[in-house]
C-alpha atoms as a PDB file:
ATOM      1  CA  UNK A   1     -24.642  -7.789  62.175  1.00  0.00           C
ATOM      2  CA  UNK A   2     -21.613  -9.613  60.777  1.00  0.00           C
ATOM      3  CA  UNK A   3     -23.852 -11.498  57.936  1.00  0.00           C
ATOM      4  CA  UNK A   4     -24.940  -7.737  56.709  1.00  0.00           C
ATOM      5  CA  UNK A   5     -21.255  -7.177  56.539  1.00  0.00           C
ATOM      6  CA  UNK A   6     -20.086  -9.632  54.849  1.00  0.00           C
ATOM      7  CA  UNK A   7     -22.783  -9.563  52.261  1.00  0.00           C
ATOM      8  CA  UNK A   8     -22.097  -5.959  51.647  1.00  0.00           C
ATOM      9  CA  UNK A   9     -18.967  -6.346  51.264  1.00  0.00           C
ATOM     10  CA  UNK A  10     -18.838  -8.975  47.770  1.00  0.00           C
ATOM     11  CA  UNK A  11     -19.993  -8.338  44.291  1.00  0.00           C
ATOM     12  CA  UNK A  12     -20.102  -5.505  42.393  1.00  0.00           C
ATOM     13  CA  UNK A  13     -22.708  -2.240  41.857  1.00  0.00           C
ATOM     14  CA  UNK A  14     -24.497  -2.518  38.827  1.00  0.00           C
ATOM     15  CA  UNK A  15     -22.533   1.013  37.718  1.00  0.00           C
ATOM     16  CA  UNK A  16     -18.988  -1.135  38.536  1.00  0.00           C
ATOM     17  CA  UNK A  17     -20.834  -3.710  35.808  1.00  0.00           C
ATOM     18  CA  UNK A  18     -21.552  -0.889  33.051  1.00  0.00           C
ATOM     19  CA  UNK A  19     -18.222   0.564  33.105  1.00  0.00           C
ATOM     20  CA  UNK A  20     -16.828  -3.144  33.008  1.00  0.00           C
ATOM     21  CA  UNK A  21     -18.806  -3.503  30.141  1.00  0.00           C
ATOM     22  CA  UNK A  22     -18.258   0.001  28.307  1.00  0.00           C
ATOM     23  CA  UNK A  23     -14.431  -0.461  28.771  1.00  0.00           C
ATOM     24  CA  UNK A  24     -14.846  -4.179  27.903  1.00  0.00           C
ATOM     25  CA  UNK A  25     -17.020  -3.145  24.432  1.00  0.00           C
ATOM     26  CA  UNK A  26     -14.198  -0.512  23.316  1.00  0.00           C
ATOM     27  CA  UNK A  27     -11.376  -2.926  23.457  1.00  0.00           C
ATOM     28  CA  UNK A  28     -13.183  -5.258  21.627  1.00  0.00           C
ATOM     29  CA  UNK A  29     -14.087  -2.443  18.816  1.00  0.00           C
ATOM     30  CA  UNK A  30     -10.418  -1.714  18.575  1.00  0.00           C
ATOM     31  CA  UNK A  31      -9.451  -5.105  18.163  1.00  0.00           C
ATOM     32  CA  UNK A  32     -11.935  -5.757  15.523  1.00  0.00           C
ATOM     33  CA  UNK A  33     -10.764  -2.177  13.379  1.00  0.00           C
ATOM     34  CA  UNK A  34      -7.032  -3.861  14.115  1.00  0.00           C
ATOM     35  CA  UNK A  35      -8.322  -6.668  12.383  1.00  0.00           C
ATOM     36  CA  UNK A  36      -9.894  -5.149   9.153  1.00  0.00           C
ATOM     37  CA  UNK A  37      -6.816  -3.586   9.280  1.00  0.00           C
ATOM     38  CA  UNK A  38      -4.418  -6.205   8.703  1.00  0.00           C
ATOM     39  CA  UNK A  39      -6.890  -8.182   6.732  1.00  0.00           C
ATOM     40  CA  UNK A  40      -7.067  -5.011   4.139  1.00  0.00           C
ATOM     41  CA  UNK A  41      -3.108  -4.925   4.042  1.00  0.00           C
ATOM     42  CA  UNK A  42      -2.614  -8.514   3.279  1.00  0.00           C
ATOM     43  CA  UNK A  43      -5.362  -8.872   0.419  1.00  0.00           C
ATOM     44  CA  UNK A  44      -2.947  -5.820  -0.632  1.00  0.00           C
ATOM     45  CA  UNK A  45      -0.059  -7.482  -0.379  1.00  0.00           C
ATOM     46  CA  UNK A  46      -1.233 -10.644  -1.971  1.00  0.00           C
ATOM     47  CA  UNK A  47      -2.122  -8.554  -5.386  1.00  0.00           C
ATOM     48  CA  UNK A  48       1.452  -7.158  -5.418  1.00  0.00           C
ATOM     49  CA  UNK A  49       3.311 -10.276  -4.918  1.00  0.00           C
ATOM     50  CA  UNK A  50       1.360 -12.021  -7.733  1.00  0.00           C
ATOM     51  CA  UNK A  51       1.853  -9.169 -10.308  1.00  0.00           C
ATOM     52  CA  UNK A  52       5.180  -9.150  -9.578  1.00  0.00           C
ATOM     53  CA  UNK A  53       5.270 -12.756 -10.622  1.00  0.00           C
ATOM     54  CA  UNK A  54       3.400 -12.099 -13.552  1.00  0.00           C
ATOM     55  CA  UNK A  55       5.783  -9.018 -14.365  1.00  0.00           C
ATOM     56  CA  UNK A  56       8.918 -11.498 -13.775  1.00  0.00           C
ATOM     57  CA  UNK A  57       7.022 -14.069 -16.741  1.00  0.00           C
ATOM     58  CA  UNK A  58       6.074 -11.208 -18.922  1.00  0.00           C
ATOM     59  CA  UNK A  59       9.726  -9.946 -18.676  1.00  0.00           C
ATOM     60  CA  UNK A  60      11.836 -14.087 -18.507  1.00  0.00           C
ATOM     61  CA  UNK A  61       9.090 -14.372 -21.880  1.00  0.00           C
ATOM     62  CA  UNK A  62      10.221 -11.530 -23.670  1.00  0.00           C
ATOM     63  CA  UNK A  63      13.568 -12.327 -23.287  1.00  0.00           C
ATOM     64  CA  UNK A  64      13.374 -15.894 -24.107  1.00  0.00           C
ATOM     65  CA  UNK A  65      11.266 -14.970 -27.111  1.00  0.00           C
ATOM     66  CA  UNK A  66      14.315 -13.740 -29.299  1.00  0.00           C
ATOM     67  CA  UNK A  67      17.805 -12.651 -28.922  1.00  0.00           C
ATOM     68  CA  UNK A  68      17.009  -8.998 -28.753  1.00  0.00           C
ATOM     69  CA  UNK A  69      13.103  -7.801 -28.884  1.00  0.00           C
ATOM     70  CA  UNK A  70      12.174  -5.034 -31.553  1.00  0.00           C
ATOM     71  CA  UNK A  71      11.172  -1.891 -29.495  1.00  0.00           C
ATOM     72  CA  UNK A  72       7.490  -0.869 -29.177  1.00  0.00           C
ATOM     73  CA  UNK A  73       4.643  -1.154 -26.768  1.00  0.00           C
ATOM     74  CA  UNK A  74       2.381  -4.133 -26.656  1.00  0.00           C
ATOM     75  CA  UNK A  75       0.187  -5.427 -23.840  1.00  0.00           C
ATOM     76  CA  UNK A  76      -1.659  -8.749 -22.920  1.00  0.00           C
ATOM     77  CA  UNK A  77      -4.259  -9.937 -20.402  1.00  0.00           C
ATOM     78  CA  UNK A  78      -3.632 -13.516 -18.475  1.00  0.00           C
ATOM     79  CA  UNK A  79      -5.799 -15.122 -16.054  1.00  0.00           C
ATOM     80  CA  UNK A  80      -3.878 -15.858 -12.841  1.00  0.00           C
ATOM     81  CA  UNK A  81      -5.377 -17.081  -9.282  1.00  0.00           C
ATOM     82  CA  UNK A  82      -8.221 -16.829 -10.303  1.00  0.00           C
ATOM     83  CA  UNK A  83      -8.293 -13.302 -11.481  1.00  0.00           C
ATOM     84  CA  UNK A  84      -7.843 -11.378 -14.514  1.00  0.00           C
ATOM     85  CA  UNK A  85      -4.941  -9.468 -15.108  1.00  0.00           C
ATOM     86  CA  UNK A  86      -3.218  -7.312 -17.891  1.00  0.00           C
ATOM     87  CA  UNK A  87       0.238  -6.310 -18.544  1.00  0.00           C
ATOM     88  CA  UNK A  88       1.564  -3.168 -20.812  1.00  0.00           C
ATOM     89  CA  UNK A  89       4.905  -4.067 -22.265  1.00  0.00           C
ATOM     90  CA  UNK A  90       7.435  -0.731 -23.564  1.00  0.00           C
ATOM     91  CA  UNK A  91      10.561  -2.126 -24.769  1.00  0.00           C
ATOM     92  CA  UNK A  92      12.731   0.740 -25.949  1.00  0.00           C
ATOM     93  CA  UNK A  93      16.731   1.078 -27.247  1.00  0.00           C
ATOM     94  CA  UNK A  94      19.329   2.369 -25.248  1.00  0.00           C
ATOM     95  CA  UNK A  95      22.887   3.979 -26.250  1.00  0.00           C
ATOM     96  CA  UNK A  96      24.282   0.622 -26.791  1.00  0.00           C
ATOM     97  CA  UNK A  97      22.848  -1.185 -29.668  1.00  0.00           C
ATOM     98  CA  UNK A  98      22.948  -4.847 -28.668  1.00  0.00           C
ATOM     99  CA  UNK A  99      20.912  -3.565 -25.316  1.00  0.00           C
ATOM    100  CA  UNK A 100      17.257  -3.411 -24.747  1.00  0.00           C
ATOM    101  CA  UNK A 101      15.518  -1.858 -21.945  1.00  0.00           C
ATOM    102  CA  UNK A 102      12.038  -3.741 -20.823  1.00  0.00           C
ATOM    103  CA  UNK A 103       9.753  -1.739 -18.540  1.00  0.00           C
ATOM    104  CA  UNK A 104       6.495  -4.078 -17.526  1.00  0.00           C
ATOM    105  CA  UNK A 105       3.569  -2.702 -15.750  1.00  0.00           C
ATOM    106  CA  UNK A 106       0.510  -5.077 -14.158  1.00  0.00           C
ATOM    107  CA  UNK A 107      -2.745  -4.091 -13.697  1.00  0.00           C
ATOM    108  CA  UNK A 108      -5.444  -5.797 -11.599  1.00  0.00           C
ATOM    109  CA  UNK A 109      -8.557  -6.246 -13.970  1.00  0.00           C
ATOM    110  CA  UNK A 110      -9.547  -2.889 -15.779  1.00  0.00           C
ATOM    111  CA  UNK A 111      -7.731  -1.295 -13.059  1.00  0.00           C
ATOM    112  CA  UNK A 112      -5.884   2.157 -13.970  1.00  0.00           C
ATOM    113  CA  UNK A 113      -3.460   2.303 -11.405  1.00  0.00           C
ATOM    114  CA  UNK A 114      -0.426  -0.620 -11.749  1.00  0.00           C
ATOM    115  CA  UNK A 115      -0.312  -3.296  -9.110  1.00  0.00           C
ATOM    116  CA  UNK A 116       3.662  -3.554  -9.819  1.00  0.00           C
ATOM    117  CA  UNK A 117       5.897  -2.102 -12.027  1.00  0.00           C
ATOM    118  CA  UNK A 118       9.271  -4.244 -12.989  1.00  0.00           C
ATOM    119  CA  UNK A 119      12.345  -2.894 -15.417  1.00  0.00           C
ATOM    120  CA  UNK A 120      14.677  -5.232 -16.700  1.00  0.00           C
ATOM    121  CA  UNK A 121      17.358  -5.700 -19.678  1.00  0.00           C
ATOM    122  CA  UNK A 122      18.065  -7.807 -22.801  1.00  0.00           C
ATOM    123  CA  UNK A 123      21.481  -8.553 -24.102  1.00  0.00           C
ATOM    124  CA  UNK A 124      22.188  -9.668 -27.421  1.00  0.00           C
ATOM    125  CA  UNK A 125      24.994 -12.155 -27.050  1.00  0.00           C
ATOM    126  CA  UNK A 126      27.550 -12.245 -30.111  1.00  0.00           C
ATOM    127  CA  UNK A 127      29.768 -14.928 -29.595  1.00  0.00           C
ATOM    128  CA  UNK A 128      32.983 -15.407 -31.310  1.00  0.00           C
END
């Protein structure tokens, strides 16, 4: 009689198993959507930190290119990490003359939306 008891007493139903194993398979199905998740936002973040370096050259070029750039649009493709990438360019004049203004947007391949956007300034230095 105490053998029967015992031996009833240990393990688990096979029902006890299923819901183990149904509580044990959502968790895991979370954790994988978590995942993709964060996977997804850091392939995102990795294209906007390299076109915001490739904003930062297009801008440090076109101020290093002459004293004061002629206003205009222009645009340019560059290969970077592996990728191709283009760059529109709008340089316009502002209320003082020796000041340009540089906006700079990057686009990820033939891409319509911008991957980053930078604005900068030029100064034309006059020196005594």
């Amino acid at each position: 009689m105490k053998r029967h008891a015992l031996s009833k007493g240990l393990g688990f139903t096979l029902l006890e198993v299923l819901v183990a194993l149904a509580v044990v398979a959502l968790a895991m199905l979370a954790l994988t959507r978590t995942a993709t998740l964060q996977v997804g936002g850091f392939d995102a973040l990795r294209e906007r930190t390299l076109a915001g370096w490739i904003a930062s050259n297009v801008l440090t070029e076109t101020r290093l290119a002459s004293a004061l750039p002629a206003t205009g649009r222009s645009d340019g493709r560059v290969e970077f990490a592996t990728r191709e990438w283009r760059w529109k360019r709008d340089v316009r004049a502002t209320a003082d003359p020796v000041i340009r203004r540089i906006d700079i947007q990057v686009f990820l391949g033939d891409s319509n939306e911008p991957s980053a956007s930078l604005s900068g300034f030029s100064v034309s230095v006059v020196l005594p």
